[in-house]
Protein backbone atom coordinates (compact mmCIF):
# COMPACT_ATOMS: atom_id res chain seq x y z
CA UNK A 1 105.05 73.03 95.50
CA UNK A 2 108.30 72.70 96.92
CA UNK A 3 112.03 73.36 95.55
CA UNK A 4 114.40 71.05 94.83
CA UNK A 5 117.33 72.45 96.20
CA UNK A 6 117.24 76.42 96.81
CA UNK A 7 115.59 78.05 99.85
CA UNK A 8 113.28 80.78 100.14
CA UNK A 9 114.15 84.51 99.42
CA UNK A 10 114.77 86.12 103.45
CA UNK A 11 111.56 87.68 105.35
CA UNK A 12 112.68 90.98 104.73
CA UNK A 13 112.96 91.00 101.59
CA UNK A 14 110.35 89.09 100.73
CA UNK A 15 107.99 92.29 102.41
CA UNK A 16 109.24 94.52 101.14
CA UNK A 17 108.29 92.54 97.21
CA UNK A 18 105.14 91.88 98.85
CA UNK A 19 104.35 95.06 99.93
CA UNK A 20 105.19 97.11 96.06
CA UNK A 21 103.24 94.24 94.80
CA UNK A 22 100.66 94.90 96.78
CA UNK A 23 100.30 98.98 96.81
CA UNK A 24 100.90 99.38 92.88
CA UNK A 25 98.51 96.00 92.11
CA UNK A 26 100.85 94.54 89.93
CA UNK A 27 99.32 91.09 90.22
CA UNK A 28 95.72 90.31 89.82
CA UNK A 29 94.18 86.32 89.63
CA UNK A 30 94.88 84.62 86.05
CA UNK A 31 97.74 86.97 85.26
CA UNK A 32 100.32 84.94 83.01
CA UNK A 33 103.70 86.91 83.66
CA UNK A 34 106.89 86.66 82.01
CA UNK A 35 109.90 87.47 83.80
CA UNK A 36 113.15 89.05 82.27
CA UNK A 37 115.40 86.67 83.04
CA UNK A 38 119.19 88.33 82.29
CA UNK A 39 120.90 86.28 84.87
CA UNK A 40 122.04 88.73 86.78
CA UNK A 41 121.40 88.97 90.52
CA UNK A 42 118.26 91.05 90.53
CA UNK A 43 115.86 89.19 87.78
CA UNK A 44 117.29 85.83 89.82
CA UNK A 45 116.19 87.32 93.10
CA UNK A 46 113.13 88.29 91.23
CA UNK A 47 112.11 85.09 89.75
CA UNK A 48 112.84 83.40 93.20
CA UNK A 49 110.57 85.66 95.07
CA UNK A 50 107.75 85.03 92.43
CA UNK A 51 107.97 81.23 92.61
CA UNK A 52 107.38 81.20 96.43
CA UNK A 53 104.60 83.79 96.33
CA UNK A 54 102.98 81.74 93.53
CA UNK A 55 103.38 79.10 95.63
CA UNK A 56 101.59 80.24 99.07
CA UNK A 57 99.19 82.86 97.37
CA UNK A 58 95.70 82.41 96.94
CA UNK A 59 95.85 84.63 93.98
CA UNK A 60 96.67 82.41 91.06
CA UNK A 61 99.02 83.36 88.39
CA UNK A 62 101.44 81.57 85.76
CA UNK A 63 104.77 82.18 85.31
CA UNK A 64 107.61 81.74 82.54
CA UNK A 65 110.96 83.66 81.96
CA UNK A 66 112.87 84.13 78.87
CA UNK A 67 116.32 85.39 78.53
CA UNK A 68 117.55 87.87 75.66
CA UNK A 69 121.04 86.69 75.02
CA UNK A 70 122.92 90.13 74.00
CA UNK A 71 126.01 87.94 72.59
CA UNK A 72 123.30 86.23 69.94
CA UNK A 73 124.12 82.91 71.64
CA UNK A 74 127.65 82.44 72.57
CA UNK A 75 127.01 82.39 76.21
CA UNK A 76 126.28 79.28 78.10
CA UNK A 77 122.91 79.48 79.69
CA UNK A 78 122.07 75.98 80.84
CA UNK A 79 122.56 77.31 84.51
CA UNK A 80 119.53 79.48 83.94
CA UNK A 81 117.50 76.52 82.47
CA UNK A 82 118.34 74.36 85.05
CA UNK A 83 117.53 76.75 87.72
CA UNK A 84 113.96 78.20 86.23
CA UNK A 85 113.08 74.05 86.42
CA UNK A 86 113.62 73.95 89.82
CA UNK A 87 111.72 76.62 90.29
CA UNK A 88 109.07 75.37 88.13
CA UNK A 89 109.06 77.72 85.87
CA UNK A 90 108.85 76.95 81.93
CA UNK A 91 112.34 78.93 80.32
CA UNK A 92 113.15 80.27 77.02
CA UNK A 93 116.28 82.07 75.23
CA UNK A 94 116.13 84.57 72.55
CA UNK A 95 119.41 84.89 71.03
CA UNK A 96 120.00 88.48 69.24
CA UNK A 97 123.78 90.00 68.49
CA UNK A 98 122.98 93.44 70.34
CA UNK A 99 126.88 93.75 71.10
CA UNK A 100 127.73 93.44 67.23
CA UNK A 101 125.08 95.57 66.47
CA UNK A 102 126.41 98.47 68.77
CA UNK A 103 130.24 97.78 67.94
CA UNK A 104 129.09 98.09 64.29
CA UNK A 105 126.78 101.20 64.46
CA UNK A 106 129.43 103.15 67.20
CA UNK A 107 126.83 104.11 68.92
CA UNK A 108 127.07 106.54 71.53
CA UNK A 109 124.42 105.62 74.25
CA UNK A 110 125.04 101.56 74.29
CA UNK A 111 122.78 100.98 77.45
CA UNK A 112 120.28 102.79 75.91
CA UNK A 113 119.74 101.21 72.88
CA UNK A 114 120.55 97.78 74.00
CA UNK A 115 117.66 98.53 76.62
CA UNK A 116 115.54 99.09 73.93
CA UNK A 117 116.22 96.44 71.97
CA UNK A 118 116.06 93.52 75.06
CA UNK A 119 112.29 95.30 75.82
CA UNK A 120 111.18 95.09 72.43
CA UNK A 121 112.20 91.32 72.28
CA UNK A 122 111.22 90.56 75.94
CA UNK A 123 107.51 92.65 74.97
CA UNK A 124 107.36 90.15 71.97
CA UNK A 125 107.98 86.93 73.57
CA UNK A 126 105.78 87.69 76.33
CA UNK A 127 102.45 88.35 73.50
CA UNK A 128 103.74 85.15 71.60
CA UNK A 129 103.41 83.18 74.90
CA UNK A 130 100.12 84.90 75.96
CA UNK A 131 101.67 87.00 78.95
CA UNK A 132 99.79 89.70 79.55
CA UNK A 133 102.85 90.94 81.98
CA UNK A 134 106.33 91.45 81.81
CA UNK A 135 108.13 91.45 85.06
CA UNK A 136 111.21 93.43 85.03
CA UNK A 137 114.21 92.80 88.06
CA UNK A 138 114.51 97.34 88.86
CA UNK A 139 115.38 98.06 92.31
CA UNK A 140 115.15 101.17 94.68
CA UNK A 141 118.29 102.19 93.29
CA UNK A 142 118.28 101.83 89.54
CA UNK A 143 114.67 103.98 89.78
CA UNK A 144 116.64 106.53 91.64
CA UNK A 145 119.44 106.65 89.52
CA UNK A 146 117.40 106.67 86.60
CA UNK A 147 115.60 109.88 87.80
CA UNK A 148 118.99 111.53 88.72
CA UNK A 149 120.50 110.85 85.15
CA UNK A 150 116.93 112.40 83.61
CA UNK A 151 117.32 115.66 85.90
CA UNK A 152 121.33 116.09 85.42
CA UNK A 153 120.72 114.97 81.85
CA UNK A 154 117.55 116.07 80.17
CA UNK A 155 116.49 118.61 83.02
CA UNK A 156 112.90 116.49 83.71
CA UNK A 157 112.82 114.82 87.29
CA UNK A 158 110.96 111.53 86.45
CA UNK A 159 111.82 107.51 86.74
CA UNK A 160 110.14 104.76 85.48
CA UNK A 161 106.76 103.35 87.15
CA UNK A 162 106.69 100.43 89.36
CA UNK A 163 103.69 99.68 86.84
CA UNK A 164 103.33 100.56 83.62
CA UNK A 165 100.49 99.44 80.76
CA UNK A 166 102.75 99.59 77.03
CA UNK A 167 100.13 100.98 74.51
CA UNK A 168 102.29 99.60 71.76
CA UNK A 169 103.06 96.42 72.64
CA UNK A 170 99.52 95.68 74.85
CA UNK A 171 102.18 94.12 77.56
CA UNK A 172 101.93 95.56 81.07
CA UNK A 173 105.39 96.07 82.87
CA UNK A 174 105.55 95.48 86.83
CA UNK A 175 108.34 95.41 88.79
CA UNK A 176 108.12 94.00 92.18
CA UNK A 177 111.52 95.15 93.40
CA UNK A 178 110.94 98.51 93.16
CA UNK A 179 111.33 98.99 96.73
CA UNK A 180 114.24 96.97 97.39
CA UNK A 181 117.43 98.34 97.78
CA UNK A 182 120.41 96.71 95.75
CA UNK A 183 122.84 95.77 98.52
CA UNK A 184 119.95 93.66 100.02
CA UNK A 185 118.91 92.26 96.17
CA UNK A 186 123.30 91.78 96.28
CA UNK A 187 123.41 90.36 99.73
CA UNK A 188 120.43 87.67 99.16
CA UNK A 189 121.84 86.37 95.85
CA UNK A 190 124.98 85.92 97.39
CA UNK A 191 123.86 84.38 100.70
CA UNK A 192 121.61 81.60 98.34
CA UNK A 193 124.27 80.92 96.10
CA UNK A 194 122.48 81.66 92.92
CA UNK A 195 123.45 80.91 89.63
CA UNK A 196 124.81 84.21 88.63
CA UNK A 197 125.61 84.52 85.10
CA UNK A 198 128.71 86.50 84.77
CA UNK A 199 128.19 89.87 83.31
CA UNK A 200 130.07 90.11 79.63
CA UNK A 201 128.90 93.50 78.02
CA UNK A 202 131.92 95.27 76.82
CA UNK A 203 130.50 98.75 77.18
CA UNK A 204 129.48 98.22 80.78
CA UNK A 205 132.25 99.60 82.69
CA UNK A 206 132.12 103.27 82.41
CA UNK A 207 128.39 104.52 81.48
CA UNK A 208 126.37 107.39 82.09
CA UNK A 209 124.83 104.78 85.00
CA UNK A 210 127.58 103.88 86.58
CA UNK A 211 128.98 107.53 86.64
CA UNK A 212 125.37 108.62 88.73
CA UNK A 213 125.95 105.74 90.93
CA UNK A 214 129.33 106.87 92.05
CA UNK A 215 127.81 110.28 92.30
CA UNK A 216 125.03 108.84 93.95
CA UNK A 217 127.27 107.05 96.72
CA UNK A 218 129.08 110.18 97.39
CA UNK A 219 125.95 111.58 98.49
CA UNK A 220 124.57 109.17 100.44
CA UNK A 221 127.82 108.55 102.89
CA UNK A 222 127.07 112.17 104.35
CA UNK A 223 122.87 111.02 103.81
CA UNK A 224 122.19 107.81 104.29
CA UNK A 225 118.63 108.73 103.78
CA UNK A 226 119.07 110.39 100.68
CA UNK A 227 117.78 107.20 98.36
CA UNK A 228 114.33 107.19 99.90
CA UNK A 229 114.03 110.93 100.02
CA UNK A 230 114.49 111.06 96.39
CA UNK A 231 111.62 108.08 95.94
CA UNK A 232 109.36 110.06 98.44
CA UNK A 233 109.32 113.27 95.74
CA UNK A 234 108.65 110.56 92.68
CA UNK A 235 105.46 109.68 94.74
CA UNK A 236 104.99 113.05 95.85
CA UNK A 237 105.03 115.73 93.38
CA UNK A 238 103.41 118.05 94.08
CA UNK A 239 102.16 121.00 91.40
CA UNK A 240 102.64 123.64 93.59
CA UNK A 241 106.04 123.49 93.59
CA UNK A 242 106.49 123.70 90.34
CA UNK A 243 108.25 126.87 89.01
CA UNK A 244 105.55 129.28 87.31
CA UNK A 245 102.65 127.40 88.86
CA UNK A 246 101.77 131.13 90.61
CA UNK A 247 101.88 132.68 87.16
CA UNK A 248 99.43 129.81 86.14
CA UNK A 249 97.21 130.28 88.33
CA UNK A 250 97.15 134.28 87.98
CA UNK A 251 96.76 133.88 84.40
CA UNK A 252 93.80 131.65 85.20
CA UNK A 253 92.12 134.63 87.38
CA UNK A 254 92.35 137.24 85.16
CA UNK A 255 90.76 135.10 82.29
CA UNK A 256 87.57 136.84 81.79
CA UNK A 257 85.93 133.95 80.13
């Protein structure tokens, strides 16, 4: 199969998709997998990558991509349809007014919500089109921020998984740039020209996220290492350093039965 009109993702990239694909299985033969198209850079770069390794892989999969349209269908998203046929991938849009919903309820974590919301539509359309997976465009970064905000904010240092089965929902999550760093996800869109659909969520622009990320940047200038130290320990937690695991095991000793 070859595209129309837009070239291959970049070799390094493309390993480093290959390579989380590979070590956290996230694609097996006969998977059907739905991507999460938002139209932002990342699920683009995503659904790109996906379409060529369909296309040279001898593990055979489907793919389709559906968009959850926050604005409940205000925004023009023919770009997206035009660029999921070049790609040869079958498109849909699910319309749902998630901004009027969170303007009308005040709510306090917007991103949070919304995020829930988008999943539980994206989780539906994915069993209504027989997907058994829903690929999701998370990089390096947003997994590390994510486990900052849960350590600063709820004291618990965990991120999501680059794979995760949904018990309620029977849909299996993967995420194939979980190894890529944004600025390269950032640098590839750009350098391809893809059709970017320009962000409009009104609550976007000062968020518990973006706060981390600025945090997140300070510390990296003086550690430029820092990022894949911090998605070393996700992978490598280790029980023994956990505070009271002495005490456990003590406890354990002295337990006459």
């Amino acid at each position: 199969m070859a595209f129309k009109s837009i070239p291959p993702v970049c070799g390094p990239l493309k390993k480093k998709i290959g390579l989380a694909i590979s070590e956290y299985r996230m694609i097996q033969h006969g998977d059907r997998i739905m991507i999460g198209l938002s139209g932002g850079k990342d699920s683009l770069v995503l659904a790109l990558a996906l379409a060529g390794l369909r296309s040279r892989s001898p593990v055979g999969f489907d793919l389709s991509a559906c968009t959850v349209d926050i604005t409940g269908g205000e925004v023009d998203l023919s770009p997206l349809r035009t660029f999921c046929s070049e790609l040869d991938i079958s498109y849909s849009c699910r319309p749902y007014p998630i901004v009027d919903i969170i303007k009308n309820r005040g709510e306090r974590s917007p991103c949070s919500l919304c995020a829930n919301i988008r999943r539980g539509i994206l989780n539906t359309a994915a069993r209504e089109s027989g997907c058994g997976s829903l690929a999701l465009g998370h990089t390096l970064d947003d997994a590390v921020e994510t486990a900052l905000m849960n350590l600063f904010n709820n004291g618990r240092f965990k991120s999501f998984q680059p794979k995760q089965w949904q018990s309620r929902s029977g849909v299996t999550v993967i995420r194939p740039l979980i190894l890529a760093e944004e600025r390269r996800v950032t640098k590839e869109a750009a350098r391809l020209s893809l059709p970017v659909t320009p962000y409009i969520c009104p609550f976007s622009v000062e968020t518990e996220r973006s706060r981390t990320k600025r945090a997140f940047a300070h510390l990296s200038a003086g550690n430029p290492k820092v990022k894949y130290n911090v998605a070393h320990a996700l992978k490598c937690i280790d029980e023994a350093d956990r505070w009271g695991a002495e005490a456990d095991r003590d406890r354990a000793d002295d337990d006459p039965s």
